[in-house]
C-alpha atoms as a PDB file:
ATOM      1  CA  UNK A   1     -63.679   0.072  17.428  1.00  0.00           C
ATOM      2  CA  UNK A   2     -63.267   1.768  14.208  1.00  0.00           C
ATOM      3  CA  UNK A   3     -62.254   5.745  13.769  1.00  0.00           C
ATOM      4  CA  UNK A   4     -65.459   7.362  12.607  1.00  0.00           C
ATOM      5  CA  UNK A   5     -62.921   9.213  10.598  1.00  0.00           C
ATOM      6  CA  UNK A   6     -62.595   6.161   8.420  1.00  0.00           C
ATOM      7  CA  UNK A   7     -64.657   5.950   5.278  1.00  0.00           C
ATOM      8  CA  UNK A   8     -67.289   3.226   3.708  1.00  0.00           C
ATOM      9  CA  UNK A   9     -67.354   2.294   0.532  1.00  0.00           C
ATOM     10  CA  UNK A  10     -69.471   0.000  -0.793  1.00  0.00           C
ATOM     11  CA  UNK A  11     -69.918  -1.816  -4.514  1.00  0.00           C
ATOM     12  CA  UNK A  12     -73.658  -2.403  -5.049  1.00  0.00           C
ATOM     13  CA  UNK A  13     -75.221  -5.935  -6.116  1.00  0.00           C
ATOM     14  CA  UNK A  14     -74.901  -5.788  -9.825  1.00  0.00           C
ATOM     15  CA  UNK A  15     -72.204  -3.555  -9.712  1.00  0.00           C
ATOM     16  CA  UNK A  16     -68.955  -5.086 -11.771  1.00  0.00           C
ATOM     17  CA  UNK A  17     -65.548  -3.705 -11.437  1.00  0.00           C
ATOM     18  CA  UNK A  18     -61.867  -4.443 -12.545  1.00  0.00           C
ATOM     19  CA  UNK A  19     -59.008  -2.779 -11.447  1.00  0.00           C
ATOM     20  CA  UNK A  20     -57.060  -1.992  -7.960  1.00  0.00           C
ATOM     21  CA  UNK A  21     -59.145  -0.755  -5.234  1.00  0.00           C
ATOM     22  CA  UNK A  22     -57.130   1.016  -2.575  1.00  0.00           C
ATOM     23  CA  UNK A  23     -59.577   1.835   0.319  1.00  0.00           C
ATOM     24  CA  UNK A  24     -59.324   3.394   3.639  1.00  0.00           C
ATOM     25  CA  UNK A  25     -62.056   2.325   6.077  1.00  0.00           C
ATOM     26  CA  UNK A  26     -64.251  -0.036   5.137  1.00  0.00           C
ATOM     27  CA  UNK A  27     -64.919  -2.128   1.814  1.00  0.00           C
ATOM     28  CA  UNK A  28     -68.213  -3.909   1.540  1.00  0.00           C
ATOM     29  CA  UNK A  29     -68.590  -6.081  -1.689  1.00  0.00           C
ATOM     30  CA  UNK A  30     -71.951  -7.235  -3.099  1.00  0.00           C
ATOM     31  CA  UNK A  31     -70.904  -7.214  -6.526  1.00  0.00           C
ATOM     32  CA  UNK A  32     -68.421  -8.870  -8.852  1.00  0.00           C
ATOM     33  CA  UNK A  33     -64.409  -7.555  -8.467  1.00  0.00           C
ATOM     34  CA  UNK A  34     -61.688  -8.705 -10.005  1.00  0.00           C
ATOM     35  CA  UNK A  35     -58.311  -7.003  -9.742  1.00  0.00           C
ATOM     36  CA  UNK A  36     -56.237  -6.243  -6.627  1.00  0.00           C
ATOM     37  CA  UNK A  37     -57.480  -4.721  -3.614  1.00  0.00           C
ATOM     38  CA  UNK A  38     -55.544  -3.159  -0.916  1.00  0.00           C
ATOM     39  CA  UNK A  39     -57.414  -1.313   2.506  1.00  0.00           C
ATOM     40  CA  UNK A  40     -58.148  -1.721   5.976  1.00  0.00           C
ATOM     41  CA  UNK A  41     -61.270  -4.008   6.218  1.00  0.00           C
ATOM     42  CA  UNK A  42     -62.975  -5.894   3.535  1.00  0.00           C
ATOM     43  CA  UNK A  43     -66.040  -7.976   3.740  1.00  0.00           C
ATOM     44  CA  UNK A  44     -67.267  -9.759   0.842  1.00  0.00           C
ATOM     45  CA  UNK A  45     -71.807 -10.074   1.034  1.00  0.00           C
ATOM     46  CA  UNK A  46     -73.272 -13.423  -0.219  1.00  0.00           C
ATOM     47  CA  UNK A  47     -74.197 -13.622  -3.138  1.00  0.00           C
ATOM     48  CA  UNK A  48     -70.897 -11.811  -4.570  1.00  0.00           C
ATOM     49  CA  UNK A  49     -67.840 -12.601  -6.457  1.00  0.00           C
ATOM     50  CA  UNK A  50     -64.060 -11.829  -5.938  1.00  0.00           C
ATOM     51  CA  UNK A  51     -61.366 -12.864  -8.740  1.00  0.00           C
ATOM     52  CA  UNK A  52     -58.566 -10.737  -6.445  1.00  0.00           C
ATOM     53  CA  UNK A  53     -54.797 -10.470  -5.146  1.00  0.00           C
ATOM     54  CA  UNK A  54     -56.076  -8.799  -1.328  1.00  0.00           C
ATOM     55  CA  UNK A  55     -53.522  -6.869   0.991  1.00  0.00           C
ATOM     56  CA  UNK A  56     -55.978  -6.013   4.068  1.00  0.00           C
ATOM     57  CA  UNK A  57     -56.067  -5.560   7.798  1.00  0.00           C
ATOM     58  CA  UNK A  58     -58.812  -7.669   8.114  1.00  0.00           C
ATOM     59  CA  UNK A  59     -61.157  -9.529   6.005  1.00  0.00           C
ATOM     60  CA  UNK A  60     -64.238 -11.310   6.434  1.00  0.00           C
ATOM     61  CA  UNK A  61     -65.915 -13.621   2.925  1.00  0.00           C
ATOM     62  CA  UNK A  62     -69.110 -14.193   2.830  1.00  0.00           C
ATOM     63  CA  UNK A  63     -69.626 -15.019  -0.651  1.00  0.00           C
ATOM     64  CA  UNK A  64     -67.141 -16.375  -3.317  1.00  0.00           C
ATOM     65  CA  UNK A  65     -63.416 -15.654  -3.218  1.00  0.00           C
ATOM     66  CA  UNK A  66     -60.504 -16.593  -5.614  1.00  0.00           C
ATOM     67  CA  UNK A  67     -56.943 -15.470  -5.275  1.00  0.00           C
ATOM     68  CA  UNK A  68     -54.644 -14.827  -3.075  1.00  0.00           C
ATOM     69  CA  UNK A  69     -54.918 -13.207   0.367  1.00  0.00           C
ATOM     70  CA  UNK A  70     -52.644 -11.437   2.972  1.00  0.00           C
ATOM     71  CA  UNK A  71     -54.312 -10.487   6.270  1.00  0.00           C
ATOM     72  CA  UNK A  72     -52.254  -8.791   8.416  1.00  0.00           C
ATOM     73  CA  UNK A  73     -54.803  -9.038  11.419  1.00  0.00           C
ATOM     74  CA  UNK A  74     -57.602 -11.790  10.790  1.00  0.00           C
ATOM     75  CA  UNK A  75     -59.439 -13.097   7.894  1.00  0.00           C
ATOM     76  CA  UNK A  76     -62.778 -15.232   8.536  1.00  0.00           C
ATOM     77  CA  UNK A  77     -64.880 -17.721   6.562  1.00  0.00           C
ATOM     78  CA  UNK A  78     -68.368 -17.131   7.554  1.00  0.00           C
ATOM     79  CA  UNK A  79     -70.907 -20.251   6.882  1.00  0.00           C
ATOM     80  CA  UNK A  80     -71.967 -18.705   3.208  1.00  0.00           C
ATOM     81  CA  UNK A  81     -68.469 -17.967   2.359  1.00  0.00           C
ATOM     82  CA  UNK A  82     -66.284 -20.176  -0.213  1.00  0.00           C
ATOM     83  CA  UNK A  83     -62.422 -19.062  -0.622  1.00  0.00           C
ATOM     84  CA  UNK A  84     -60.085 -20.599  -3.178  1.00  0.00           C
ATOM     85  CA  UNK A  85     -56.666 -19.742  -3.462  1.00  0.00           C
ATOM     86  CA  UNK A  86     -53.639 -19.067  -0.771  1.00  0.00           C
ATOM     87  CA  UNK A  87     -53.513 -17.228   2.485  1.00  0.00           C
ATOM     88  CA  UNK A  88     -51.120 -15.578   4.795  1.00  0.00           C
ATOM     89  CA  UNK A  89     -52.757 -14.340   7.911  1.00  0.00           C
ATOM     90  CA  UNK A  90     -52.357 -13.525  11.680  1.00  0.00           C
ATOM     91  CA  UNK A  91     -55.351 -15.218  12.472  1.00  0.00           C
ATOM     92  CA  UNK A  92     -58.067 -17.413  10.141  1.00  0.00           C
ATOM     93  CA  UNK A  93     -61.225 -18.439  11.538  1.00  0.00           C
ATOM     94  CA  UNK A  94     -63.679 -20.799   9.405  1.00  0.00           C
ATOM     95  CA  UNK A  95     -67.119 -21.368  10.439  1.00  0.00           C
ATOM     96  CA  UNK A  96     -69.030 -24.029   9.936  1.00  0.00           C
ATOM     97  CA  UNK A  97     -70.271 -24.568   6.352  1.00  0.00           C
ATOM     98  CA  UNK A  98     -67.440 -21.659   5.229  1.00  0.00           C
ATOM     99  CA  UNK A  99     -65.817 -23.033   2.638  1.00  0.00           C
ATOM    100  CA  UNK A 100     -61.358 -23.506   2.097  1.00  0.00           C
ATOM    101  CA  UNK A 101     -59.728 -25.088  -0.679  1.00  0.00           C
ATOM    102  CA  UNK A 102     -55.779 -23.752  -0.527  1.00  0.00           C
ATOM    103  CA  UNK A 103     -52.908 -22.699   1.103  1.00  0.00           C
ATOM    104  CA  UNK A 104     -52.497 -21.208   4.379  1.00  0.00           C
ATOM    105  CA  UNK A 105     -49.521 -19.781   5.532  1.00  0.00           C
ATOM    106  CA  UNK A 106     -49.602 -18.658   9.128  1.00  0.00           C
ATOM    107  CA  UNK A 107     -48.150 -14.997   9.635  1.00  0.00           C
ATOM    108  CA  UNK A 108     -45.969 -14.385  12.712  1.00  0.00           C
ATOM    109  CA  UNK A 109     -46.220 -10.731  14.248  1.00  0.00           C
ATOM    110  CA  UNK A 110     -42.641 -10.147  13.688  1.00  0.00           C
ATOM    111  CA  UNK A 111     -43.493 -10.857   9.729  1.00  0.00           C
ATOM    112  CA  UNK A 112     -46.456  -8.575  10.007  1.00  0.00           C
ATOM    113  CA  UNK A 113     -46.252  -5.639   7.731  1.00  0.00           C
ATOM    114  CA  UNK A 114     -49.067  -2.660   6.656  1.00  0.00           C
ATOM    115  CA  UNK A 115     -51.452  -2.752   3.067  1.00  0.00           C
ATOM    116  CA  UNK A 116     -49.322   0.335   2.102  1.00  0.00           C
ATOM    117  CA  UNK A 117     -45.601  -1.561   2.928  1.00  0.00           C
ATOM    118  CA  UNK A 118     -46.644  -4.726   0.400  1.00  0.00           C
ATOM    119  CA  UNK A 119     -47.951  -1.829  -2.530  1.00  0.00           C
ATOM    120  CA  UNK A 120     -44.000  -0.534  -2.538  1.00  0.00           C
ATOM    121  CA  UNK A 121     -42.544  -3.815  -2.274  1.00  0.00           C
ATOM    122  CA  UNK A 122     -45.009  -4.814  -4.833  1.00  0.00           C
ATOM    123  CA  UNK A 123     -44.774  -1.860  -7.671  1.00  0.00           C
ATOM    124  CA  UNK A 124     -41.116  -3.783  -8.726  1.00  0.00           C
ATOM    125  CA  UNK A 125     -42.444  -7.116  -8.576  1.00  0.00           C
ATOM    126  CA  UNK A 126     -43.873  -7.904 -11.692  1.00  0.00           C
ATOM    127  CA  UNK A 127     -41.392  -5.424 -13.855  1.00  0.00           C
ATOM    128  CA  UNK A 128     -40.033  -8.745 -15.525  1.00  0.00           C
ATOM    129  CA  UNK A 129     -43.118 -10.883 -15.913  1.00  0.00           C
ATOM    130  CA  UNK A 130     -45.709 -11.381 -19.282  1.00  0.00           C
ATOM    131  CA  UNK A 131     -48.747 -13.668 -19.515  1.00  0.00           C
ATOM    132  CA  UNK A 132     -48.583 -16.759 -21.856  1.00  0.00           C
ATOM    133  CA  UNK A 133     -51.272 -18.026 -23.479  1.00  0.00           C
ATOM    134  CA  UNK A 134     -52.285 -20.625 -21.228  1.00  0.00           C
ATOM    135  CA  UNK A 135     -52.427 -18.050 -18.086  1.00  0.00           C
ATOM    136  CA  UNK A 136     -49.272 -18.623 -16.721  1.00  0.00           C
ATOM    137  CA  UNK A 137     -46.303 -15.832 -15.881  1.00  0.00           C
ATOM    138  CA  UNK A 138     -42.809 -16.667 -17.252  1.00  0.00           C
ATOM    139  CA  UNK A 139     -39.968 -14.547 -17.149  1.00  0.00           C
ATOM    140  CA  UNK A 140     -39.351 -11.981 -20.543  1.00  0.00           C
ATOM    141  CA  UNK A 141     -36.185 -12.582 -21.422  1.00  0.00           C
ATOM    142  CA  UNK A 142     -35.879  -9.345 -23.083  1.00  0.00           C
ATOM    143  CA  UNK A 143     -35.887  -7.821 -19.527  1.00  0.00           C
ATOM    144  CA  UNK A 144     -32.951  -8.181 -16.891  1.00  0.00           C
ATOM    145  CA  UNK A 145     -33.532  -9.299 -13.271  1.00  0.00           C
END
């Protein structure tokens, strides 16, 4: 049961954003996001869209989903929900008529870690990487490491 301490945020149908979302609580998404988002329970609405790198507790899609996820609880595909991308999670459900095309990687409790551990271990990680052209990351080799 959640802490009633813990907040709700929600992004509104028509509502766009870009950037990282770090939320406490609860995240309900009926809009477009596209960045990186980082909290304790996320649930996308049908109808919306998330282009995202996700860190969460727990997440449940409902609507569309690209990127990558780490779950360090559960993440479930309800019947209206489409996911493309990779996951690493505790525990993945995927109902019927829920959508999966990618990677799952299952995640042992001894590997679990918190949304706030992977945003430190994360800050460093892409010190040494620039976008081509064509989308992809290479290494600069103007930078060492």
């Amino acid at each position: 049961m959640a802490d009633k301490q813990e907040g709700l945020s929600i992004i509104d149908k028509g509502f766009e954003m870009e950037g990282t979302l770090n939320v406490k609580g609860k995240l309900i998404i009926c809009g477009t996001v596209r960045g990186t988002l980082i909290g304790d329970q996320v649930v996308t609405a049908p109808g919306s869209r998330v282009f995202a790198q996700a860190n969460v507790r727990e997440m449940i899609i409902r609507g569309y989903f690209e990127g990558d996820i780490t779950a360090c609880e559960s993440l479930q595909i309800l019947n209206t929900g489409h996911f493309l991308g990779k996951i690493i999670c505790k525990n993945l459900t995927v109902e019927a008529g829920g959508r999966l095309n990618g990677g799952v990687t299952p995640l042992n409790s001894k590997d679990a870690h918190s949304p706030a551990d992977t945003i430190i271990a994360a800050k460093g990680m892409n010190s040494g990487l620039q976008q081509t052209e064509d989308n992809t990351e290479e290494t600069d080799p103007s930078k060492p490491g």
